[in-house]
N, C-alpha and C. Protein backbone atom coordinates (compact mmCIF):
# COMPACT_ATOMS: atom_id res chain seq x y z
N UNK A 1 16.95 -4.93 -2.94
CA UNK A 1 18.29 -5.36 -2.59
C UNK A 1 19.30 -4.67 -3.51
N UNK A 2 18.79 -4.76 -4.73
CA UNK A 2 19.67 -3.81 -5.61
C UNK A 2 20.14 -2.51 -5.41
N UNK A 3 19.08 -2.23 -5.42
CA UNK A 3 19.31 -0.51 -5.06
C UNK A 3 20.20 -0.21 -3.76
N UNK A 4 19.58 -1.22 -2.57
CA UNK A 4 20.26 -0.76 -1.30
C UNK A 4 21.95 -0.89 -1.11
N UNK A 5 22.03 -1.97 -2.47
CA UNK A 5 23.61 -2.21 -2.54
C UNK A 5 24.80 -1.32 -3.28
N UNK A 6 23.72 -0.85 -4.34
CA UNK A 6 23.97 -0.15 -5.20
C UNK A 6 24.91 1.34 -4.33
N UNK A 7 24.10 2.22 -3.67
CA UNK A 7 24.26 2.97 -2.99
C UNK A 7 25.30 2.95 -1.63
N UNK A 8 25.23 1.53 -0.71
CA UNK A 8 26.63 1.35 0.06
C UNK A 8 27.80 0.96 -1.17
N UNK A 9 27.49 0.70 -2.43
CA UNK A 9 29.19 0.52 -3.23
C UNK A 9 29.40 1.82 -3.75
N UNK A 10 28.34 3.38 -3.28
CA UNK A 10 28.95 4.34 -4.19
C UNK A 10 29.07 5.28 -2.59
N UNK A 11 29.33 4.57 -1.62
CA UNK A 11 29.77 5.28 -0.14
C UNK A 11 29.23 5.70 0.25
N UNK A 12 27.60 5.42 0.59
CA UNK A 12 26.62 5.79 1.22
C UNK A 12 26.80 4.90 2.52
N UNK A 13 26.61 5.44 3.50
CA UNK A 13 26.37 4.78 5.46
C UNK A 13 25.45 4.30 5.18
N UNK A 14 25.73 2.61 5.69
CA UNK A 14 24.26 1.46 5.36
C UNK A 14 23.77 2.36 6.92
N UNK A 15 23.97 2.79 7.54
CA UNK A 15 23.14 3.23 8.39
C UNK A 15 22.16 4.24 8.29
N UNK A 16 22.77 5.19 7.52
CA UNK A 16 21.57 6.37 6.88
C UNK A 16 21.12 6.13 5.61
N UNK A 17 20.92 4.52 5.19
CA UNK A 17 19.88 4.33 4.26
C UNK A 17 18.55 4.08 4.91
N UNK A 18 17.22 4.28 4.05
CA UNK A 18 15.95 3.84 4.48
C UNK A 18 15.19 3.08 3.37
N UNK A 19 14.79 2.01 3.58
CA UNK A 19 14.29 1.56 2.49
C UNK A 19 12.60 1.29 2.78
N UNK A 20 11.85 2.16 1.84
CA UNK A 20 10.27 2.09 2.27
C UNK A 20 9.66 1.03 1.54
N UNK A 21 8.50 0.74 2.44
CA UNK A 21 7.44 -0.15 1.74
C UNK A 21 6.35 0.37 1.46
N UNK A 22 5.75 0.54 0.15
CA UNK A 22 4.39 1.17 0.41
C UNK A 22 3.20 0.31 0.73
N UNK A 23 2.77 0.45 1.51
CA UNK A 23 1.73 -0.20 1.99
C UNK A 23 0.07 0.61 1.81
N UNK A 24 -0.26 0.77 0.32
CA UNK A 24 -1.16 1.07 0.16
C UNK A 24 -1.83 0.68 -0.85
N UNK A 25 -2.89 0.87 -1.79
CA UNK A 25 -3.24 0.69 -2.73
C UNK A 25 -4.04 1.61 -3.47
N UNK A 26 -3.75 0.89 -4.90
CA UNK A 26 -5.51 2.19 -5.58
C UNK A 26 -6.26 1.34 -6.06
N UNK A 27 -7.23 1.81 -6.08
CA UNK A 27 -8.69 1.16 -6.22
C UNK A 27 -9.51 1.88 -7.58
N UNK A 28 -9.79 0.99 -8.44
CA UNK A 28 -10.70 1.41 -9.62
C UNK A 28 -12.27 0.98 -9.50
N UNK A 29 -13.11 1.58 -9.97
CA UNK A 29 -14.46 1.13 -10.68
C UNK A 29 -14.22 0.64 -12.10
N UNK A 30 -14.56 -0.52 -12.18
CA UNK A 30 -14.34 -1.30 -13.55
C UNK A 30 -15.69 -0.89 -14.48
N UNK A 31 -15.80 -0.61 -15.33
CA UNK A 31 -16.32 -0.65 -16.71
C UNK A 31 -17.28 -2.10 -16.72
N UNK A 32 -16.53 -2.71 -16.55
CA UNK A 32 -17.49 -4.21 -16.91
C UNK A 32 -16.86 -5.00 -15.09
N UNK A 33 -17.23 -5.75 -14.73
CA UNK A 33 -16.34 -6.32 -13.36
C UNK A 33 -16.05 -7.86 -14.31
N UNK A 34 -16.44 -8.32 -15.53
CA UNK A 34 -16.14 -9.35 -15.36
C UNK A 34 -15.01 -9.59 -16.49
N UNK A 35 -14.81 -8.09 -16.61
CA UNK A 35 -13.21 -7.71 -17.39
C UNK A 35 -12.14 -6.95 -16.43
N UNK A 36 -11.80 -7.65 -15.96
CA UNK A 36 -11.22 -6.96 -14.89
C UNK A 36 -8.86 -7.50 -15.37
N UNK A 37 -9.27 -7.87 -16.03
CA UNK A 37 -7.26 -7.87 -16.13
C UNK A 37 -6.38 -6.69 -16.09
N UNK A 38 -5.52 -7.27 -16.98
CA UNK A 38 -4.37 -5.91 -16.88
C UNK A 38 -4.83 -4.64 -18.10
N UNK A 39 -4.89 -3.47 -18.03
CA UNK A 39 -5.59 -2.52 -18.47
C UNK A 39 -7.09 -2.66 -19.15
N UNK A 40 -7.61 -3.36 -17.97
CA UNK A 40 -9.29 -3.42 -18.23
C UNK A 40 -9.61 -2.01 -17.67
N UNK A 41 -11.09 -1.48 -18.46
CA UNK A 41 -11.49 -0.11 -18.44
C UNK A 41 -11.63 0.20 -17.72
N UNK A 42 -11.44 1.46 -17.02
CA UNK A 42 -12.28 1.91 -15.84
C UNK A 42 -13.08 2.75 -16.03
N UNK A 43 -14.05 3.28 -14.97
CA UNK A 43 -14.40 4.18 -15.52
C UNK A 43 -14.76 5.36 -14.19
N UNK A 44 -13.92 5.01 -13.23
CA UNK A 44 -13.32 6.22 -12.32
C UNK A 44 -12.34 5.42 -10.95
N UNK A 45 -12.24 5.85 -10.10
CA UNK A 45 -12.02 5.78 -8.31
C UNK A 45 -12.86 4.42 -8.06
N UNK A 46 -12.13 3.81 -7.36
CA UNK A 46 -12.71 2.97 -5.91
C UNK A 46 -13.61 3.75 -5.13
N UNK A 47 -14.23 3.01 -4.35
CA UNK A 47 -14.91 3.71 -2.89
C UNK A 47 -13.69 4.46 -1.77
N UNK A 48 -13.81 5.13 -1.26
CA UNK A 48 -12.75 5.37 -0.42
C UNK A 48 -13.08 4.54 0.61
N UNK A 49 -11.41 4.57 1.20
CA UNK A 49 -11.87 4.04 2.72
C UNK A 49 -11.87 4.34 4.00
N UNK A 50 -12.60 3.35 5.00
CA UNK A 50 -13.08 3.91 6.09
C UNK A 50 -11.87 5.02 6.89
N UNK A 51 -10.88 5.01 6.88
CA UNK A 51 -9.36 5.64 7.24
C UNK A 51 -9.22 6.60 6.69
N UNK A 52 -8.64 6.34 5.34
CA UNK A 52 -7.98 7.52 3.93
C UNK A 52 -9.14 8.39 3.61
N UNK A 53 -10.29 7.92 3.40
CA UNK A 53 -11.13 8.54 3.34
C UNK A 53 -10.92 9.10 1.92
N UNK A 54 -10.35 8.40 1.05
CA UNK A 54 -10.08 9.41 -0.07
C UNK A 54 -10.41 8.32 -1.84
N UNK A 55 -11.37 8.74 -2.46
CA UNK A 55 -11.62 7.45 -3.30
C UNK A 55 -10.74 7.10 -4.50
N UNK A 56 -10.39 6.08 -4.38
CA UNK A 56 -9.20 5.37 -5.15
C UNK A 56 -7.84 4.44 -4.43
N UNK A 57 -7.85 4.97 -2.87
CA UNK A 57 -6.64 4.81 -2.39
C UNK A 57 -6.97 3.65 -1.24
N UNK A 58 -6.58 2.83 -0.82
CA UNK A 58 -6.97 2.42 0.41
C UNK A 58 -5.25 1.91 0.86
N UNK A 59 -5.68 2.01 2.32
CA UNK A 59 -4.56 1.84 3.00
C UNK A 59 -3.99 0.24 3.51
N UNK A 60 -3.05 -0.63 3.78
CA UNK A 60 -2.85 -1.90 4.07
C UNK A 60 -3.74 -2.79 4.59
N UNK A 61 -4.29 -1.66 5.47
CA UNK A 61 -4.94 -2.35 7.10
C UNK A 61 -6.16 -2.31 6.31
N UNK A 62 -6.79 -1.41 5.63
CA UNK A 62 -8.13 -1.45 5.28
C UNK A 62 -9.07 -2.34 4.37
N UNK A 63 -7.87 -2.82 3.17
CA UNK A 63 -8.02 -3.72 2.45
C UNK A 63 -7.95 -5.14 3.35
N UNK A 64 -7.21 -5.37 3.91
CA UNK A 64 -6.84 -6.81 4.38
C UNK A 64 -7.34 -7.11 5.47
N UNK A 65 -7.37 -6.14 6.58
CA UNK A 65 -8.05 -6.35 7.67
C UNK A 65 -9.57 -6.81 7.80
N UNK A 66 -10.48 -6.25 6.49
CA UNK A 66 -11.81 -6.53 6.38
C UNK A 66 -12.06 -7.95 5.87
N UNK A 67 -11.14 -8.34 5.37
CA UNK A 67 -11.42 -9.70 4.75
C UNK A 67 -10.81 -10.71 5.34
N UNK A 68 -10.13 -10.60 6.65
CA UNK A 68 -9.79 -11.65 7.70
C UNK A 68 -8.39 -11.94 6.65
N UNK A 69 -7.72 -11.57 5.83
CA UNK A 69 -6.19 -12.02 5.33
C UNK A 69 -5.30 -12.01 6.30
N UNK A 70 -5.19 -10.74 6.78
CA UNK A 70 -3.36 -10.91 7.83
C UNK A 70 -4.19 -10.01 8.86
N UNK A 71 -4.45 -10.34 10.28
CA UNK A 71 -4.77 -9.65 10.96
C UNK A 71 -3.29 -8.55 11.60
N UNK A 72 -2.25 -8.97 11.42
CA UNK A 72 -1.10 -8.82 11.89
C UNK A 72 -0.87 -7.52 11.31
N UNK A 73 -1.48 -7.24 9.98
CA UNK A 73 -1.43 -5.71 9.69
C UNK A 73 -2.00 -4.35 10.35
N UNK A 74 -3.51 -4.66 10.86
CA UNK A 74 -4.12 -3.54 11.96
C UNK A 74 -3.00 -3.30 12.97
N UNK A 75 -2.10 -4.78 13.19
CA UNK A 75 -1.67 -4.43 14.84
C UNK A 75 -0.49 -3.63 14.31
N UNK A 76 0.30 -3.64 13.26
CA UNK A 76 1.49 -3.06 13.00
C UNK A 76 1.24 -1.59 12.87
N UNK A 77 0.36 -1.34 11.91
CA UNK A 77 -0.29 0.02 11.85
C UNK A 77 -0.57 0.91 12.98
N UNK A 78 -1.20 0.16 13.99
CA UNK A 78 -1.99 0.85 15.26
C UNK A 78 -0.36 1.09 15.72
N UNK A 79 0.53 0.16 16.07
CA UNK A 79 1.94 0.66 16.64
C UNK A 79 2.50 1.33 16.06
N UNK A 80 2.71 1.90 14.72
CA UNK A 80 3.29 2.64 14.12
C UNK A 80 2.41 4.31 14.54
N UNK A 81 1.37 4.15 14.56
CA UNK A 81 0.47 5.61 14.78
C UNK A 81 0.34 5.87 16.06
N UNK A 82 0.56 5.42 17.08
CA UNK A 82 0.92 5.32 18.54
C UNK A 82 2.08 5.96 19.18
N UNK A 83 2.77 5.74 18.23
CA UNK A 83 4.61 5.80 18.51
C UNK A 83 4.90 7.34 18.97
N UNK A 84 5.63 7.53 19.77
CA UNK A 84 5.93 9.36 19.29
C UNK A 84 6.75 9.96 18.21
């Protein structure tokens, strides 16, 4: 909200602003799993996933969708990659 305000008070068109969400994540291999807090060790990459295919990163849908959290994310995704 800051930022987006910030920028219409220095005469930017609220219309040609964009404000992104990232909807992804990174993924570690922990050192120990049952030290897992804020700068607990790692000691590389996540698994990749079934999508990104790339290890460390997983995407909204991939994390959440597998664990029954928000099904509402696959469907947003699939419409966004659909779209022309």
């Amino acid at each position: 909200n800051f930022t987006m305000n910030y920028w219409k008070e220095k005469g930017a068109a609220s219309n040609k602003l964009t404000m992104g969400v990232p909807l992804y994540g990174q993924a570690f291999t922990l050192a120990d799993k049952n030290v897992n807090g804020l700068n607990a060790k790692a000691t590389g990459a996540g698994s990749a996933g079934q999508y990104t295919r790339q290890a460390g990163f997983l995407a909204y849908y991939e994390y959440f969708k597998p664990r029954g959290v928000d099904q509402r994310a696959a469907v947003f995704c699939a419409k966004v990659e659909n779209e022309p």
